[in-house]
Protein backbone atom coordinates (compact mmCIF):
# COMPACT_ATOMS: atom_id res chain seq x y z
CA UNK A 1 102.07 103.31 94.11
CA UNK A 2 101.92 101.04 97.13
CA UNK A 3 103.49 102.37 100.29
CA UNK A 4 106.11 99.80 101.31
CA UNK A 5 106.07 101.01 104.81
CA UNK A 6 110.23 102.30 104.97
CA UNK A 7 111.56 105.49 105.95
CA UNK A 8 113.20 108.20 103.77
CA UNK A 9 109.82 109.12 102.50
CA UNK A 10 110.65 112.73 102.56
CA UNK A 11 109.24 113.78 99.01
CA UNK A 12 106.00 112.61 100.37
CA UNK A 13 106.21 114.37 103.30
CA UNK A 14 106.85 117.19 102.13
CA UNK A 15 104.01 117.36 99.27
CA UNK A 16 101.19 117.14 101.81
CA UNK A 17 102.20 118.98 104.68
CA UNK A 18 103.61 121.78 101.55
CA UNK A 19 106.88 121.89 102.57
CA UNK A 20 110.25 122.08 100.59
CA UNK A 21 111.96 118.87 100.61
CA UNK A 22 115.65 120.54 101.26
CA UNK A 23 114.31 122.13 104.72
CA UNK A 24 113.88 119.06 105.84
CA UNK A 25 116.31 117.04 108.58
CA UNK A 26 115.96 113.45 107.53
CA UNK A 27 116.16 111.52 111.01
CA UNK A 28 114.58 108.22 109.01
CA UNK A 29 116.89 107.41 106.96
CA UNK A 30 120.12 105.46 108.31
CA UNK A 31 123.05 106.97 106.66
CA UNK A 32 126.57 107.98 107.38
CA UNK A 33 126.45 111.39 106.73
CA UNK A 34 130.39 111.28 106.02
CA UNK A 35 130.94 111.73 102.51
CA UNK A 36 134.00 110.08 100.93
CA UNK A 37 136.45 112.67 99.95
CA UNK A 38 136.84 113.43 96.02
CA UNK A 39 133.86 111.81 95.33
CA UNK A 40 133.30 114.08 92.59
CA UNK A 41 136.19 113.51 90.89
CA UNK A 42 135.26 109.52 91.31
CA UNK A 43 131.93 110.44 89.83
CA UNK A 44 132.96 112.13 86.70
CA UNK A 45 135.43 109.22 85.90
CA UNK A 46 132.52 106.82 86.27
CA UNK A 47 130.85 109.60 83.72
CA UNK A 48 133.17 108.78 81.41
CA UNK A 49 132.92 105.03 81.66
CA UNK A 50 128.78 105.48 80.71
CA UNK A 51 129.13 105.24 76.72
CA UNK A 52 130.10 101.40 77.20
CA UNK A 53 128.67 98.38 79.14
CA UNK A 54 129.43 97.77 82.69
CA UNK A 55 131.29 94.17 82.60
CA UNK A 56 128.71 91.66 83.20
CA UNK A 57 130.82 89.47 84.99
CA UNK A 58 131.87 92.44 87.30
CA UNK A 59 134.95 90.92 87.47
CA UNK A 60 137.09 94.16 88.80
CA UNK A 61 133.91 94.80 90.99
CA UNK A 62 134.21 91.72 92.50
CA UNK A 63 138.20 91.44 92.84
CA UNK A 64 137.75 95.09 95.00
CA UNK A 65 135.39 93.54 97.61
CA UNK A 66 137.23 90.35 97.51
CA UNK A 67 140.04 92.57 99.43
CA UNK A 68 137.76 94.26 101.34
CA UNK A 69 136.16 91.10 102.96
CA UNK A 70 138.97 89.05 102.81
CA UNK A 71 136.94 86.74 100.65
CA UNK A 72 137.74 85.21 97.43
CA UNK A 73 135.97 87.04 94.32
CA UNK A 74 134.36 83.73 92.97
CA UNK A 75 131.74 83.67 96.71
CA UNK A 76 130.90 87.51 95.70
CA UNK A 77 127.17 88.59 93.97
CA UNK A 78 126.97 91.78 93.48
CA UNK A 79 123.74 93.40 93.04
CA UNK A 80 121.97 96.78 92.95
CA UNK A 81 121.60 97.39 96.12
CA UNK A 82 121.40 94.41 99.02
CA UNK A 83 117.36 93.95 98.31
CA UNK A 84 118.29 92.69 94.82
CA UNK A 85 120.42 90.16 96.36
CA UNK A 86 117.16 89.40 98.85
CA UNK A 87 114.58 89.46 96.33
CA UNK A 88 117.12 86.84 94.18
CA UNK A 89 117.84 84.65 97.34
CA UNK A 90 114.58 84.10 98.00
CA UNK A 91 114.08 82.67 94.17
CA UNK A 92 117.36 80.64 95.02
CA UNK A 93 116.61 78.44 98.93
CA UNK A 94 114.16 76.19 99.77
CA UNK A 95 110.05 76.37 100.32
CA UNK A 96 110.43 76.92 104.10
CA UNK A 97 111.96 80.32 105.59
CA UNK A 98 112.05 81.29 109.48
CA UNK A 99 112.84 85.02 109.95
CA UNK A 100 113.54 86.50 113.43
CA UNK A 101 111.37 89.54 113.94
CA UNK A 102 111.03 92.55 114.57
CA UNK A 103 112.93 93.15 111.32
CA UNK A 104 113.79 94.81 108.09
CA UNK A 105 110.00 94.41 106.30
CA UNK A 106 111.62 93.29 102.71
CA UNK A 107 112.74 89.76 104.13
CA UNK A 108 109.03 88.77 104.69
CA UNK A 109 107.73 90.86 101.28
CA UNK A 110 110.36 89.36 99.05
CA UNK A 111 109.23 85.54 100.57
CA UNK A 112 105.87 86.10 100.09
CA UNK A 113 106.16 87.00 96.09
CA UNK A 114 107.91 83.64 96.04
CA UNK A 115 105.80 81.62 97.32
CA UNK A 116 107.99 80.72 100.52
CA UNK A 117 106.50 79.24 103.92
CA UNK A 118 107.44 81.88 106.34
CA UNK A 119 107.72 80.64 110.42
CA UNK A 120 108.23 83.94 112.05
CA UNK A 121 110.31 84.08 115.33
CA UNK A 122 110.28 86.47 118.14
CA UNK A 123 113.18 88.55 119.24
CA UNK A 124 112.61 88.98 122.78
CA UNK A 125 112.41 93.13 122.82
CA UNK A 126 112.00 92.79 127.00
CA UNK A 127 115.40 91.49 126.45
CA UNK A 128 117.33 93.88 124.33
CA UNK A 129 116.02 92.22 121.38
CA UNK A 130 118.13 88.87 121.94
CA UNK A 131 117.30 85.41 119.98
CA UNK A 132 115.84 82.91 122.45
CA UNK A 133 118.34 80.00 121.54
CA UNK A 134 116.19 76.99 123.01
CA UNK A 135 113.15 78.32 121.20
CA UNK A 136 115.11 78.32 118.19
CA UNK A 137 116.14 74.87 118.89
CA UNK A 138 112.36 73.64 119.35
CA UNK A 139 111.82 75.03 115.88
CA UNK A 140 114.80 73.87 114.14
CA UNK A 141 112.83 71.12 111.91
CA UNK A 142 109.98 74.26 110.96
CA UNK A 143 112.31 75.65 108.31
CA UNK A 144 115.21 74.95 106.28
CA UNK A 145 116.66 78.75 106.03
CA UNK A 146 116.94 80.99 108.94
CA UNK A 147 117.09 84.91 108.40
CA UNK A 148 118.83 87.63 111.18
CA UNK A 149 119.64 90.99 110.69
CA UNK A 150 122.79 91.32 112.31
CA UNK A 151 122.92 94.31 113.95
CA UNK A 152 118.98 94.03 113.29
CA UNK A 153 116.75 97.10 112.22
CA UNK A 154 115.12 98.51 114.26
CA UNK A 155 116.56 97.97 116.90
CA UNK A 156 120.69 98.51 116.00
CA UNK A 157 121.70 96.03 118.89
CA UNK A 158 124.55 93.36 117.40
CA UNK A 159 124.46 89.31 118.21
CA UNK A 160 126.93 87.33 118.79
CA UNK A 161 125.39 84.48 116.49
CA UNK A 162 128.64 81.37 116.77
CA UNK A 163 125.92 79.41 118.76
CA UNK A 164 123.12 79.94 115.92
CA UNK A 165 125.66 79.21 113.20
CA UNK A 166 126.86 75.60 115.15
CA UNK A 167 123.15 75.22 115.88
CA UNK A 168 122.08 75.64 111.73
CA UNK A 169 125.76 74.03 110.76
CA UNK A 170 124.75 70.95 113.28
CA UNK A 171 121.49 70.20 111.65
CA UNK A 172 122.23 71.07 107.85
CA UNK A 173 119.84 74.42 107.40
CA UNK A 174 121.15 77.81 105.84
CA UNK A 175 121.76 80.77 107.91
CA UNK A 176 121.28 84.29 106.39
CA UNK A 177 122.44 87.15 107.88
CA UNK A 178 121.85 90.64 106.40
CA UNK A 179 125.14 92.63 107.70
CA UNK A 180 124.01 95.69 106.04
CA UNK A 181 125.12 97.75 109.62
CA UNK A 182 127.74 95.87 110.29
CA UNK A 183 130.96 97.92 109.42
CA UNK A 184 129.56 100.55 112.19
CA UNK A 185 129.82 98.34 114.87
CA UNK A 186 132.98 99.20 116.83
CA UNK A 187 134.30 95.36 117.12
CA UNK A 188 132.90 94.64 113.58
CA UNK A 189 135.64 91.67 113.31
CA UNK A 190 134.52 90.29 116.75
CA UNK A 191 130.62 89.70 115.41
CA UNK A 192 130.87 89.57 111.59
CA UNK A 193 130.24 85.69 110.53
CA UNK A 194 132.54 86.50 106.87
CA UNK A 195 135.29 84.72 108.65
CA UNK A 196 133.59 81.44 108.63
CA UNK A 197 132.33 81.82 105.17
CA UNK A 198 134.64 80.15 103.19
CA UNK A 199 134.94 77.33 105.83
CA UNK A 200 130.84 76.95 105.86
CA UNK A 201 128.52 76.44 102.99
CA UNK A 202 125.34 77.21 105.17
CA UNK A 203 126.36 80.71 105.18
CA UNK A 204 124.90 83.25 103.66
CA UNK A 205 125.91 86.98 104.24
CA UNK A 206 123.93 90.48 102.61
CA UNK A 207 126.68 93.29 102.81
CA UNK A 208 125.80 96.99 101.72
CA UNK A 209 127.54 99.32 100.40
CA UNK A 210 125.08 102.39 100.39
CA UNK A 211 124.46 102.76 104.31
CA UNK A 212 128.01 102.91 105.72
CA UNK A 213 129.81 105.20 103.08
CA UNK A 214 126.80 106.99 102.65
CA UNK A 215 125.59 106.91 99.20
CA UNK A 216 122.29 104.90 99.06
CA UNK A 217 121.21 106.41 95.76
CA UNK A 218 124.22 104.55 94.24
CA UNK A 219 122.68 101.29 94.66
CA UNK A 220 125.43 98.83 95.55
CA UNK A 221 125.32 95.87 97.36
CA UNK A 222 127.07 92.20 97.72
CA UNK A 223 125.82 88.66 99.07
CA UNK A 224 128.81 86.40 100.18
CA UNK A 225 128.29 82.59 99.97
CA UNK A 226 130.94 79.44 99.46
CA UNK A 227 127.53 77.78 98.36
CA UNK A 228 127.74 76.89 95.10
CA UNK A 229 124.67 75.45 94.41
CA UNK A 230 122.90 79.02 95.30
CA UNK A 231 125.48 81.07 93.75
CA UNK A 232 124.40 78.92 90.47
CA UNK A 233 120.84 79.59 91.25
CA UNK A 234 121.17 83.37 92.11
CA UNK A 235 122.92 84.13 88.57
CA UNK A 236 120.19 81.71 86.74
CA UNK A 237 117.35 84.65 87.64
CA UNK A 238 119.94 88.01 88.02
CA UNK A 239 119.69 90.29 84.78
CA UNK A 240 122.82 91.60 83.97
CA UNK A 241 124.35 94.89 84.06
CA UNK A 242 122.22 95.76 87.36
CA UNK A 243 125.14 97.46 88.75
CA UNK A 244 125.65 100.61 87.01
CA UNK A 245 129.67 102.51 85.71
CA UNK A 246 129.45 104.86 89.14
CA UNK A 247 129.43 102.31 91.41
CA UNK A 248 131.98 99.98 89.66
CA UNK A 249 134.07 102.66 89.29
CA UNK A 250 133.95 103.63 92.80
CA UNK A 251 134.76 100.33 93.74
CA UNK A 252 138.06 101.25 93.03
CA UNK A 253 138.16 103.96 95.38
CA UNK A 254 135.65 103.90 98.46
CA UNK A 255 136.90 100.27 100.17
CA UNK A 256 140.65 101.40 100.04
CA UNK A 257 139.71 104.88 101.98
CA UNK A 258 141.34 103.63 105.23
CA UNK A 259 140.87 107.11 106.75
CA UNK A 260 137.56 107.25 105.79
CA UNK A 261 136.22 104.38 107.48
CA UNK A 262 138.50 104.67 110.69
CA UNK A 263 137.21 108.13 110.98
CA UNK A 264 133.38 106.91 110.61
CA UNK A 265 133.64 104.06 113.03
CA UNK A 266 135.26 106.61 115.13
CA UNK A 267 132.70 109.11 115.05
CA UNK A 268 130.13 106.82 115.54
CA UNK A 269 131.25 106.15 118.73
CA UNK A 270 131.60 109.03 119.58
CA UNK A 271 128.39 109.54 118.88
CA UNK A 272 126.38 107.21 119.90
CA UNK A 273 127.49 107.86 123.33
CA UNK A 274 126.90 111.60 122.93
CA UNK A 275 122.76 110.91 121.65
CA UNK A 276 121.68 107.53 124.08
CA UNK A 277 122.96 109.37 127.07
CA UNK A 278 120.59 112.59 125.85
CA UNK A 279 117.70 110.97 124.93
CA UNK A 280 117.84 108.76 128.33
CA UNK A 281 117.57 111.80 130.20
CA UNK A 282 113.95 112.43 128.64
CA UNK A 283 111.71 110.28 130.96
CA UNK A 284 108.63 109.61 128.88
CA UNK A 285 111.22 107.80 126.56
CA UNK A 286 112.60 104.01 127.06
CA UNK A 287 116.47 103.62 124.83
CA UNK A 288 116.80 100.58 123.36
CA UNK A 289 121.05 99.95 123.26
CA UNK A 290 122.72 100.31 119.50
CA UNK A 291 125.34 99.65 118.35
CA UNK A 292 125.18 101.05 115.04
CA UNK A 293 124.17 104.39 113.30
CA UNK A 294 120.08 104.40 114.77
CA UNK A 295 118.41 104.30 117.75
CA UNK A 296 115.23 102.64 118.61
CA UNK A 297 112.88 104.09 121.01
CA UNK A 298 109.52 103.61 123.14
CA UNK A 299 107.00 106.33 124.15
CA UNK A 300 105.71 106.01 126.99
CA UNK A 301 102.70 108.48 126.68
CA UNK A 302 102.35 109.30 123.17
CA UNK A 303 102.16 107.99 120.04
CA UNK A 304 104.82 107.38 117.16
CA UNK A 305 102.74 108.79 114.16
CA UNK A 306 101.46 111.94 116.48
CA UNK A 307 104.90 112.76 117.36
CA UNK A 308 106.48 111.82 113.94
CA UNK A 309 104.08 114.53 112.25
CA UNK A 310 104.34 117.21 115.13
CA UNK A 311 107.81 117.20 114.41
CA UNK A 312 108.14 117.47 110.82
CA UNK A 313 105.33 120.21 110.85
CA UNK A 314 106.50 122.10 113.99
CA UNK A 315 110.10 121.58 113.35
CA UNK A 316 111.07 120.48 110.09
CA UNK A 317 112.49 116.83 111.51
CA UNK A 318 111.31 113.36 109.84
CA UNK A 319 111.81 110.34 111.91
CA UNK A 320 110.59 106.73 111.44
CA UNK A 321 107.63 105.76 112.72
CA UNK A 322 108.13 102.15 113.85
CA UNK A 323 104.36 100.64 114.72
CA UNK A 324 104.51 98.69 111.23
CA UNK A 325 107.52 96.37 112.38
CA UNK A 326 106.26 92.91 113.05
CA UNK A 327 106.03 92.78 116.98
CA UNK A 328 106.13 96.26 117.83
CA UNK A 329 102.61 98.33 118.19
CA UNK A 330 102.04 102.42 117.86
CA UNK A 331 104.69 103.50 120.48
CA UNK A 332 107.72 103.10 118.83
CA UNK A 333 110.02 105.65 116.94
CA UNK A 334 113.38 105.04 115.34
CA UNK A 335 115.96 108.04 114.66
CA UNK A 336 118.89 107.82 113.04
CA UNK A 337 122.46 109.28 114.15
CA UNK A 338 123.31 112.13 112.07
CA UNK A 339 125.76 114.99 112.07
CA UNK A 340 126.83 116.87 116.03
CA UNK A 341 125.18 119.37 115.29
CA UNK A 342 121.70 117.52 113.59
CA UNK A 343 121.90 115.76 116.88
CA UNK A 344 121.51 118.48 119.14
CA UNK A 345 118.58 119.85 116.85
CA UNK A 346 116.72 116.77 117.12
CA UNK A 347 117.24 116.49 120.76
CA UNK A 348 116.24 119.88 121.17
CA UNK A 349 112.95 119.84 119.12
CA UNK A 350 111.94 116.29 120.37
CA UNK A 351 112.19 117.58 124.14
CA UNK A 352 109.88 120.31 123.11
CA UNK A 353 107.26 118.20 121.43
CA UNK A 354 107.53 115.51 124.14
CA UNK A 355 106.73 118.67 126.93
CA UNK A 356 110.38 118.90 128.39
């Protein structure tokens, strides 16, 4: 099969360096390691919900993220996972796509299959990754959709984008933001663009369910769009029943769990604080800020595949070697932010490979 370049790759891993695939501390992977309580009671009901088909309309699916969001159900797609939602928007805009980089690879894979001019856009990464608004503004007739990841992988950093939206809304073009990270953000109300989605029909917004309550094998994910013109295209290529009787029925469950997500913002916090200000401390490393659950970083002597395999040989840790992210080269890493304890493993082990 052909390696798609992401992380959580541990099965392979683990096969040629002959190592057992549970020993293994998953650093490449950006997931809240949180699990929603009773899930397994949630998962046996959606057991019993398997002898019949899923509705295809999705119709209590939909009415559940509808008061999640704060959106009405009718702008809600939900899809298996957010890449189905990107692989179908890209079947659904027009020819010419601009995507800010570096970035989530499947935004430049998914326009290539269909046949989309791609202008690709540089974050500036000597500046905390931030958009360069009058380049954007020289380029605004190159394309006629524009796609940020918002807070944007690798990186984890968060934009405020009401100057990008005014810019796109001003000249009639379709802004895409994948907010896949965006419920770990601490002011995720401040940033998120779903307010203006119901006033704007040049937005369009990926959402994820898998990353923040921790359950990416479940496969659930949502676009948001008062665009009805797309919405019609999206559902003229989208098989049904994608989305299988687990994750409807959890629907029910996981977005009402106010405890649950106040105590994950919290922690990531927490967190966050806790891990930047230990890996700053190591001086052949530069921190990129996050504000969400991963951190990017830059060696300064070594490089990311070296260190990647020293670790998950010496130690048993796999993190993300980042080299294969448009605009960044061999000396970046990305970890993610697990459990306290995980932390201090990882901090531990990559001081000791790094010579500290």
């Amino acid at each position: 099969m052909k390696d798609l370049g992401h992380g959580a790759n541990t099965e392979i891993m683990a096969i040629k360096y002959n190592k057992n695939p549970k020993d293994i501390l998953d650093f490449s992977s950006n997931i809240n390691p949180k699990l929603i309580p009773n899930l397994e009671s949630y998962i046996l009901e959606g057991l019993k919900e398997c002898t019949s088909y899923p509705d295809i309309n999705y119709t209590r699916l939909r009415k559940n993220i509808s008061d999640y969001i704060k959106v009405k159900p009718e702008f809600i797609i939900p899809g298996n996972g957010a890449t189905e939602i990107i692989y179908l928007l890209m079947k659904s805009i027009n020819k010419r796509l601009a995507i800010f980089n570096p970035t989530f690879s499947e935004y430049k894979r998914s326009a290539e299959l269909n046949g989309l001019d791609i202008l690709h856009l540089n974050l500036d990464k000597n500046n905390n990754f931030e958009i360069n608004l009058e380049n954007l503004k020289s380029n605004i007739n190159n394309f006629d959709s524009l796609f940020v990841c918002n807070p944007n992988n690798p990186n984890g950093k968060v934009k405020n984008l009401e100057k990008v939206l005014h810019l796109i809304v001003e000249n009639n073009k379709l802004l895409i933001v994948d907010e896949t990270f965006m419920e770990f953000v601490e002011h995720e109300e401040k940033y998120s663009l779903i307010k203006y989605v119901e006033k704007y029909e040049n937005i369009f917004i990926l959402k994820a369910v898998t990353k923040f309550f921790g359950m990416p094998g479940l496969r659930l994910g949502y676009g948001v769009t008062s665009n009805k013109e797309i919405i019609e295209k999206i559902y003229t290529y989208k098989e049904p029943w994608t989305i299988n009787s687990f994750a409807d029925n959890l629907s029910n469950y996981i977005f009402k769990d106010e405890n649950y997500i106040k105590e994950s913002k919290e922690y990531y916090i927490k967190e966050r604080y806790f891990l930047t200000k230990e890996l700053s401390q190591i001086p052949s490393i530069e921190l990129y800020d996050t504000d969400t659950n991963f951190i990017l970083l830059r060696l300064k002597k070594n490089k990311a595949n070296d260190i990647k395999e020293k670790l998950f040989i010496e130690s048993n840790i796999l993190i993300r070697d980042a080299s294969n992210f448009i605009g960044l080269d061999e000396s970046y890493i990305r970890i993610a932010i697990k459990s306290h304890s995980e932390n201090e493993i990882l901090i531990k082990e990559l001081k000791k490979v790094l010579g500290y």
